[in-house]
Protein backbone atom coordinates (compact mmCIF):
# COMPACT_ATOMS: atom_id res chain seq x y z
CA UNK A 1 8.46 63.44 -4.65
CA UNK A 2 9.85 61.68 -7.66
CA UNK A 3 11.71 59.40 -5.49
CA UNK A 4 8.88 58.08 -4.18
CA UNK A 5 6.88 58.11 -7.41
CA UNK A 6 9.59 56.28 -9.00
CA UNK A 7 9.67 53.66 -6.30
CA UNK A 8 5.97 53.18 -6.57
CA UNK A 9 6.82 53.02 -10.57
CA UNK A 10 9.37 49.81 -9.26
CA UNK A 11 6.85 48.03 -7.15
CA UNK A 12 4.10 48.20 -9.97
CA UNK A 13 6.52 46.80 -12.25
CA UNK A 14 7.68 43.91 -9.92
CA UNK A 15 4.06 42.96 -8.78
CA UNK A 16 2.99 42.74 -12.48
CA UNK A 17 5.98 39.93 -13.43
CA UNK A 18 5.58 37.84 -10.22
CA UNK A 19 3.16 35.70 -10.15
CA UNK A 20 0.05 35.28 -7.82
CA UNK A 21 -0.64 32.32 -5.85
CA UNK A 22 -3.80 31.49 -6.55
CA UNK A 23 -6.34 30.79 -3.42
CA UNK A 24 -7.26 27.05 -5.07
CA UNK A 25 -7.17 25.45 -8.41
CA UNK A 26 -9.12 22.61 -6.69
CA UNK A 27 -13.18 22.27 -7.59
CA UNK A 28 -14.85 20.53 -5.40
CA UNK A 29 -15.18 17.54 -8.03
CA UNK A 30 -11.27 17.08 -8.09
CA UNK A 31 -10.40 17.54 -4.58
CA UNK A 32 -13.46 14.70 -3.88
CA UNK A 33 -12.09 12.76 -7.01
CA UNK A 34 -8.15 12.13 -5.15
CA UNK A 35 -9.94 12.01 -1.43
CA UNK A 36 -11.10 9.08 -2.85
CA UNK A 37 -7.93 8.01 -4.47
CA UNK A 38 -6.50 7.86 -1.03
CA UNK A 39 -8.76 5.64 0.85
CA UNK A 40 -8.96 3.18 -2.18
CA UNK A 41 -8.76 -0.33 -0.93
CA UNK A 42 -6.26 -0.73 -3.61
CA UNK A 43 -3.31 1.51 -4.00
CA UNK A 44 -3.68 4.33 -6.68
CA UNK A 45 -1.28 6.99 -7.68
CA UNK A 46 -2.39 10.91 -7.45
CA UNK A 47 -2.59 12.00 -11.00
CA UNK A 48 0.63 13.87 -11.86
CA UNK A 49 -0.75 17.50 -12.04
CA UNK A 50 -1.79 17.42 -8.42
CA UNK A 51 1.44 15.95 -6.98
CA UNK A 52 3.65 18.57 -5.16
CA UNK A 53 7.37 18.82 -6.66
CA UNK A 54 10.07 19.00 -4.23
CA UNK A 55 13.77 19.09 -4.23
CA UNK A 56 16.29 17.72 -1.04
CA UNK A 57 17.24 21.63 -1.27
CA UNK A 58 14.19 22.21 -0.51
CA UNK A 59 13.45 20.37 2.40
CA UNK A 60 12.40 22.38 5.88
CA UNK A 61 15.03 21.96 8.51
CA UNK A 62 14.43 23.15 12.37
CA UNK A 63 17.84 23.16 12.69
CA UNK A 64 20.27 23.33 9.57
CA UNK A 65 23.29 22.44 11.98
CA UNK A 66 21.79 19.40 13.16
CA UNK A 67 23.59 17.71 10.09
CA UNK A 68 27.20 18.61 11.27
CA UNK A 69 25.96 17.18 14.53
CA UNK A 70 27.32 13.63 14.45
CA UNK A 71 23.19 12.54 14.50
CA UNK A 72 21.52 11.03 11.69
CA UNK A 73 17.83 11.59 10.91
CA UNK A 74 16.28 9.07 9.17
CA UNK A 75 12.66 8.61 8.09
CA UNK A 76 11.61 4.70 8.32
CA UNK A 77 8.64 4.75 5.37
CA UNK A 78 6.43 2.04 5.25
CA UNK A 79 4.61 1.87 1.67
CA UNK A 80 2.23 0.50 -0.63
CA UNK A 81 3.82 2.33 -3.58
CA UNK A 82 3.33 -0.37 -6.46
CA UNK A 83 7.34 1.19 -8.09
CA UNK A 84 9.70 2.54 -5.77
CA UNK A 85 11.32 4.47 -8.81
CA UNK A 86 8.37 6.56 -8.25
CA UNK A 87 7.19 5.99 -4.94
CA UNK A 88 4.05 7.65 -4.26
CA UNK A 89 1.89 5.71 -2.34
CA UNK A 90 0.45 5.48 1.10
CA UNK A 91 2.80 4.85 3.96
CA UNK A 92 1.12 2.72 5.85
CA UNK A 93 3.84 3.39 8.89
CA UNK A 94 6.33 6.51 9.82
CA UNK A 95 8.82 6.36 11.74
CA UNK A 96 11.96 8.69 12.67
CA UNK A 97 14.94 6.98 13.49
CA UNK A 98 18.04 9.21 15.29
CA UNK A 99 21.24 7.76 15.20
CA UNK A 100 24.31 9.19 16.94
CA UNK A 101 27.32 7.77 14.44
CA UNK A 102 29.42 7.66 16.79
CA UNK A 103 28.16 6.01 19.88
CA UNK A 104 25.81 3.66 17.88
CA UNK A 105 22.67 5.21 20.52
CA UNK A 106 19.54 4.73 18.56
CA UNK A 107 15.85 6.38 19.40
CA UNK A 108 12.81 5.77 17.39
CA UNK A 109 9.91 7.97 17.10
CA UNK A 110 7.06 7.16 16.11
CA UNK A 111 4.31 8.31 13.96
CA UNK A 112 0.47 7.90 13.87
CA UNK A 113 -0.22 7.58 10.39
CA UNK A 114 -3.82 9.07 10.45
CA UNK A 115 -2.34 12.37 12.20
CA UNK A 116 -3.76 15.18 10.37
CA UNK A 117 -1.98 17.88 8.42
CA UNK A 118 -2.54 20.82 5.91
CA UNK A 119 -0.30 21.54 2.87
CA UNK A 120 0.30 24.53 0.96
CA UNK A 121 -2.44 24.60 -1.77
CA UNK A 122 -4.96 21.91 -0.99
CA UNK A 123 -8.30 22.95 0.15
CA UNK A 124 -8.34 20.34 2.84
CA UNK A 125 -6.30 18.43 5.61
CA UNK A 126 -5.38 14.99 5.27
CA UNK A 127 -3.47 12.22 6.88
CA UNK A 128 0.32 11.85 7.55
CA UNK A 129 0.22 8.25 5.63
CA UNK A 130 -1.26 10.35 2.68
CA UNK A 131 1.42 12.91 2.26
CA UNK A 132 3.45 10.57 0.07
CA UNK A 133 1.25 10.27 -2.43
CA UNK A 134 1.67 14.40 -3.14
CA UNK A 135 5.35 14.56 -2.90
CA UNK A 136 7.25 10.78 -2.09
CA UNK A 137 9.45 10.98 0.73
CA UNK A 138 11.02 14.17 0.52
CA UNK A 139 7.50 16.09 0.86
CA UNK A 140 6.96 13.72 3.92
CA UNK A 141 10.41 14.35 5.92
CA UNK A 142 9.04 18.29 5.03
CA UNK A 143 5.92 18.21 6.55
CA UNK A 144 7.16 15.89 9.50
CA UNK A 145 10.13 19.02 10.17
CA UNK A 146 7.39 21.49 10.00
CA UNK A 147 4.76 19.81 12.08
CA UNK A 148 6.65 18.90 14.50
CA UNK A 149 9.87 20.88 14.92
CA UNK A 150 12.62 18.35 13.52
CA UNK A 151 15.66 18.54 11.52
CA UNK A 152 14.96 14.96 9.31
CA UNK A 153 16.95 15.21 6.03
CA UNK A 154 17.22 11.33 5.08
CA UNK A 155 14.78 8.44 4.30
CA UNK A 156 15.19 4.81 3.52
CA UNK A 157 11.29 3.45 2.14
CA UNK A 158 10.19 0.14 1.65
CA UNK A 159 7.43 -1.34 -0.20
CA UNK A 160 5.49 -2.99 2.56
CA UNK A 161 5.44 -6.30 0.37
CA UNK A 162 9.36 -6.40 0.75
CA UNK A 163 8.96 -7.66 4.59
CA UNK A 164 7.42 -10.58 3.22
CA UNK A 165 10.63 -11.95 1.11
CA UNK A 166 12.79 -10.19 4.27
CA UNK A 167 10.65 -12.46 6.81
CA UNK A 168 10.70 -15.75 4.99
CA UNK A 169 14.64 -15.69 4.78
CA UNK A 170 15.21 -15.02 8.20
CA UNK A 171 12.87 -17.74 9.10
CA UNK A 172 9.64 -15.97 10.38
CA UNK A 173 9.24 -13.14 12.84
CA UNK A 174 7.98 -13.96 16.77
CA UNK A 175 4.87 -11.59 17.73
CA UNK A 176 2.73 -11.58 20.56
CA UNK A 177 -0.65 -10.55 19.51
CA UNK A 178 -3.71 -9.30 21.01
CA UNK A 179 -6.97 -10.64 20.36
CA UNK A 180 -8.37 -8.37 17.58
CA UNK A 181 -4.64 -8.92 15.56
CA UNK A 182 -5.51 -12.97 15.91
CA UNK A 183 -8.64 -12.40 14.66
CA UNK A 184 -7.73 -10.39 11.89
CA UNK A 185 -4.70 -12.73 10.83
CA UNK A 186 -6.95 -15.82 11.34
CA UNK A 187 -4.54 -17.67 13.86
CA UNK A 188 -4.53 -17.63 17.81
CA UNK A 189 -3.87 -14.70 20.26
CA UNK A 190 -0.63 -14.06 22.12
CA UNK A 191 2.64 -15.14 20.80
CA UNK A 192 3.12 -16.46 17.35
CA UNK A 193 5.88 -17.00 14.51
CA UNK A 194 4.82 -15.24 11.80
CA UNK A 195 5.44 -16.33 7.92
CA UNK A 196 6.36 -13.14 5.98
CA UNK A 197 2.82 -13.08 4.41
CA UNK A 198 1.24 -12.93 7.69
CA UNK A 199 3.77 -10.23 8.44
CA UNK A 200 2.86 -8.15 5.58
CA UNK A 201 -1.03 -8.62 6.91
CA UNK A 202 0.00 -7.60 10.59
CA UNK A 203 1.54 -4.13 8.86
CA UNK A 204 -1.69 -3.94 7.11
CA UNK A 205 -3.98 -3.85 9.74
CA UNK A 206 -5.25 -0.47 9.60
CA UNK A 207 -5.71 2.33 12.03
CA UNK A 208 -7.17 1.20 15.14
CA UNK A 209 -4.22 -1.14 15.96
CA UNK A 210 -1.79 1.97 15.02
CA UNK A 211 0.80 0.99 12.01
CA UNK A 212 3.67 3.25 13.09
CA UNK A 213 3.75 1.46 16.49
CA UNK A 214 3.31 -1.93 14.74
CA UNK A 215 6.34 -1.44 12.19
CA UNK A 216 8.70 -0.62 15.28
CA UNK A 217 7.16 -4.04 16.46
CA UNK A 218 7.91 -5.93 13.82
CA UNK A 219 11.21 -4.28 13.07
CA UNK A 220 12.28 -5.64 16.79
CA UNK A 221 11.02 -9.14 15.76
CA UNK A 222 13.24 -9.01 12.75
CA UNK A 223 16.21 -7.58 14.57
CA UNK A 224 15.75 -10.48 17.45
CA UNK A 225 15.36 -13.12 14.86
CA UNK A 226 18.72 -12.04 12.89
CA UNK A 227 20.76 -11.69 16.06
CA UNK A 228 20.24 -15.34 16.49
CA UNK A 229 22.08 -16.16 12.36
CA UNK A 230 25.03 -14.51 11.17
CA UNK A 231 23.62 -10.99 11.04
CA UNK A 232 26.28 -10.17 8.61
CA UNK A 233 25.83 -12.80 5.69
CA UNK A 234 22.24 -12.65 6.30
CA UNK A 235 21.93 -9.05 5.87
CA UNK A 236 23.99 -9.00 2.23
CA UNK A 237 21.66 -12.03 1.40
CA UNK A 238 18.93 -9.86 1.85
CA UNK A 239 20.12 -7.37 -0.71
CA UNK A 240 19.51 -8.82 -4.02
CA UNK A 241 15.68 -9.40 -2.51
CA UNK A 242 14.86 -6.08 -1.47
CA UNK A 243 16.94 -3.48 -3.12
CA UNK A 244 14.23 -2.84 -6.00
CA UNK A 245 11.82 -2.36 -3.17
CA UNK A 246 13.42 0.86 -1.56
CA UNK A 247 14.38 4.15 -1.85
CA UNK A 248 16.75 5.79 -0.12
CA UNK A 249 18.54 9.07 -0.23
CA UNK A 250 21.22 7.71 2.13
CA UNK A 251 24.52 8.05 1.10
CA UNK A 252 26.60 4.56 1.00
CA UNK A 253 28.80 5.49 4.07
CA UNK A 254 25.68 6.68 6.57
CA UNK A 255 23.65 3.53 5.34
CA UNK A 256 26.79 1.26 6.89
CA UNK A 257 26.33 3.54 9.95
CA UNK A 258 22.95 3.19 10.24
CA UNK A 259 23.17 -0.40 9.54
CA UNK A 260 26.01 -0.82 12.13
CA UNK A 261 24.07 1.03 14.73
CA UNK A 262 21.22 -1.70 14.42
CA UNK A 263 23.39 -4.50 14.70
CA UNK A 264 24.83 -3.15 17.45
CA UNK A 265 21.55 -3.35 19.41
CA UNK A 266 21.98 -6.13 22.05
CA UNK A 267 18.28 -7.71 21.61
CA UNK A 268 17.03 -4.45 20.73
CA UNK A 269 17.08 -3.14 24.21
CA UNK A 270 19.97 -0.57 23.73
CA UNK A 271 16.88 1.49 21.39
CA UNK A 272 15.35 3.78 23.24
CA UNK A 273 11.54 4.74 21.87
CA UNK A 274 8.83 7.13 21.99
CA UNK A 275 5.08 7.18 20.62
CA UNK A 276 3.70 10.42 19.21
CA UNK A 277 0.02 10.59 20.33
CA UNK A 278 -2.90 12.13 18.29
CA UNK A 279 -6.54 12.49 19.53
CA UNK A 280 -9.79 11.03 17.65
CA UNK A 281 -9.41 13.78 14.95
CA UNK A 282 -5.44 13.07 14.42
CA UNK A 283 -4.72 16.64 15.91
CA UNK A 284 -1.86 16.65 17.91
CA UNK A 285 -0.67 19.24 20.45
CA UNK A 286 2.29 21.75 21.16
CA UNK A 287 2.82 19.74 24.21
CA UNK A 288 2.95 16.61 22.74
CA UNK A 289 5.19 18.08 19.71
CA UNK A 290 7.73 19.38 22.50
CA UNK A 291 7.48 16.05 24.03
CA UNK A 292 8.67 14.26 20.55
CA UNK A 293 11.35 17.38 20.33
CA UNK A 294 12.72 16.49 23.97
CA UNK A 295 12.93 12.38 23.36
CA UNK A 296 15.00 13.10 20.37
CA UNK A 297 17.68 15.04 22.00
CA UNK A 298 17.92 13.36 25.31
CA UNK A 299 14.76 12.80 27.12
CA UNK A 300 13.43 9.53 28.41
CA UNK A 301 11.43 7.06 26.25
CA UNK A 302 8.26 5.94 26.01
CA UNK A 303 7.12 2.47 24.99
């Protein structure tokens, strides 16, 4: 008997020095107030007490061994975040690249941006793209592992306003485009060399043409137009351009790896790809989930 009331003695104390999670510190005023942060046609940062902290350490992994694998996981972000010191704005495209760093095989997955997802402590869902501006990157690879069963650990974002500087020195991108993309861009339909502003307006172009699978696009175009030049003096050209425009926890030595494995795409066709598909609402399935999981580790490709 005085075991046990000693042990309910024990529990008393511990439940009174660890804190509660509160249900919601969100009123309805503040939750509306960042909702409409987020679809601002102009990007704007979620104010600092709402953002979600998050440590590498911290980061949900399907699979911890997947890093001793010989893969590489990386996160392609696409962003309108103004300073990529503190990048917390929209990504306008996700992508997750898996690189084998040995055999150079490369398979991209890609994201819809308006998928929907639900985070610890906010009252409501929102929309993949919209997950950076809670957390940056790290918070995004997190809630990609968790949604959909993968074992990302590394990112490399760019501010979507890079590709414009990256475009212009290669000498324009070649696109084919569908009607509604002409329109949009103000030029004609099917295929065009785009200047690197009218590449930065083709990533813009918002849901309905589908930015993850766009990026990919565009990423190809690139890719085809540098394996024409000197891919490797182009490339270190590039650097002093674009280097204040990402962020990247990539170490130095996977970064040549990764960057090796591109190059070492004949035309692009050795990279094998796969689209992610959400319905009207953004919900997507454990079918479809599975079918992402399969792609990654083996399974045919989609494009």
């Amino acid at each position: 008997m005085k075991k046990a009331i000693a042990l309910v003695c024990v529990l008393c104390i511990l439940m009174s020095i660890i804190p509660v999670q509160a249900e919601s510190v969100w009123t309805d005023d503040a939750w509306n107030q960042v909702v409409h942060l987020l679809h601002a046609s102009q990007p704007s940062p979620v104010p600092t007490d709402r953002r979600i902290s998050i440590s590498q350490s911290q980061v949900y992994l399907a699979d911890p061994t997947e890093q001793r694998s010989g893969w590489l996981n990386v996160a392609l972000i696409s962003t309108d975040a103004p300073d990529m010191r503190q990048n917390f704005g929209r990504s306008e495209a996700l992508l997750v690249c898996r690189v084998n760093q040995k055999t150079g095989e490369f398979r991209l997955l890609s994201l819809p941006e308006y998928m929907t997802v639900q985070l610890t402590g906010l009252p409501g869902e929102i929309q993949l793209k919209h997950v950076n501006c809670f957390g940056g990157p790290l918070l995004a690879i997190d809630t990609v592992n968790r949604e959909l069963g993968l074992s990302v650990n590394r990112y490399c974002a760019v501010n979507v306003d890079a590709f414009a500087d990256i475009v212009d020195r290669v000498g324009g991108v070649t696109l084919t485009l569908n009607s509604e993309e002409a329109e949009a861009l103000g030029i004609g339909s099917g295929k065009q060399t785009l200047t690197g502003m009218q590449a930065v307006q083709y990533l813009k172009l918002r849901r309905q043409w589908d930015g993850a699978l766009r990026f990919k696009l565009l990423l190809e175009a690139l890719m085809r137009q540098m394996s024409g030049n000197n891919l490797i003096s182009g490339a270190l050209a590039l650097v002093d351009t674009v280097l204040h425009m990402i962020d990247t926890n990539l170490t130095m030595d996977e970064i040549v790896t990764f960057a090796f494995a591109l190059l070492d795409q004949q035309e692009m066709k050795g990279i094998e790809s796969y689209r992610l598909e959400a319905d009207a609402e953004g919900h997507v399935d454990e079918q479809a989930r599975q079918a992402c999981r399969d792609f990654l580790s083996g399974g045919a490709s989609v494009r």
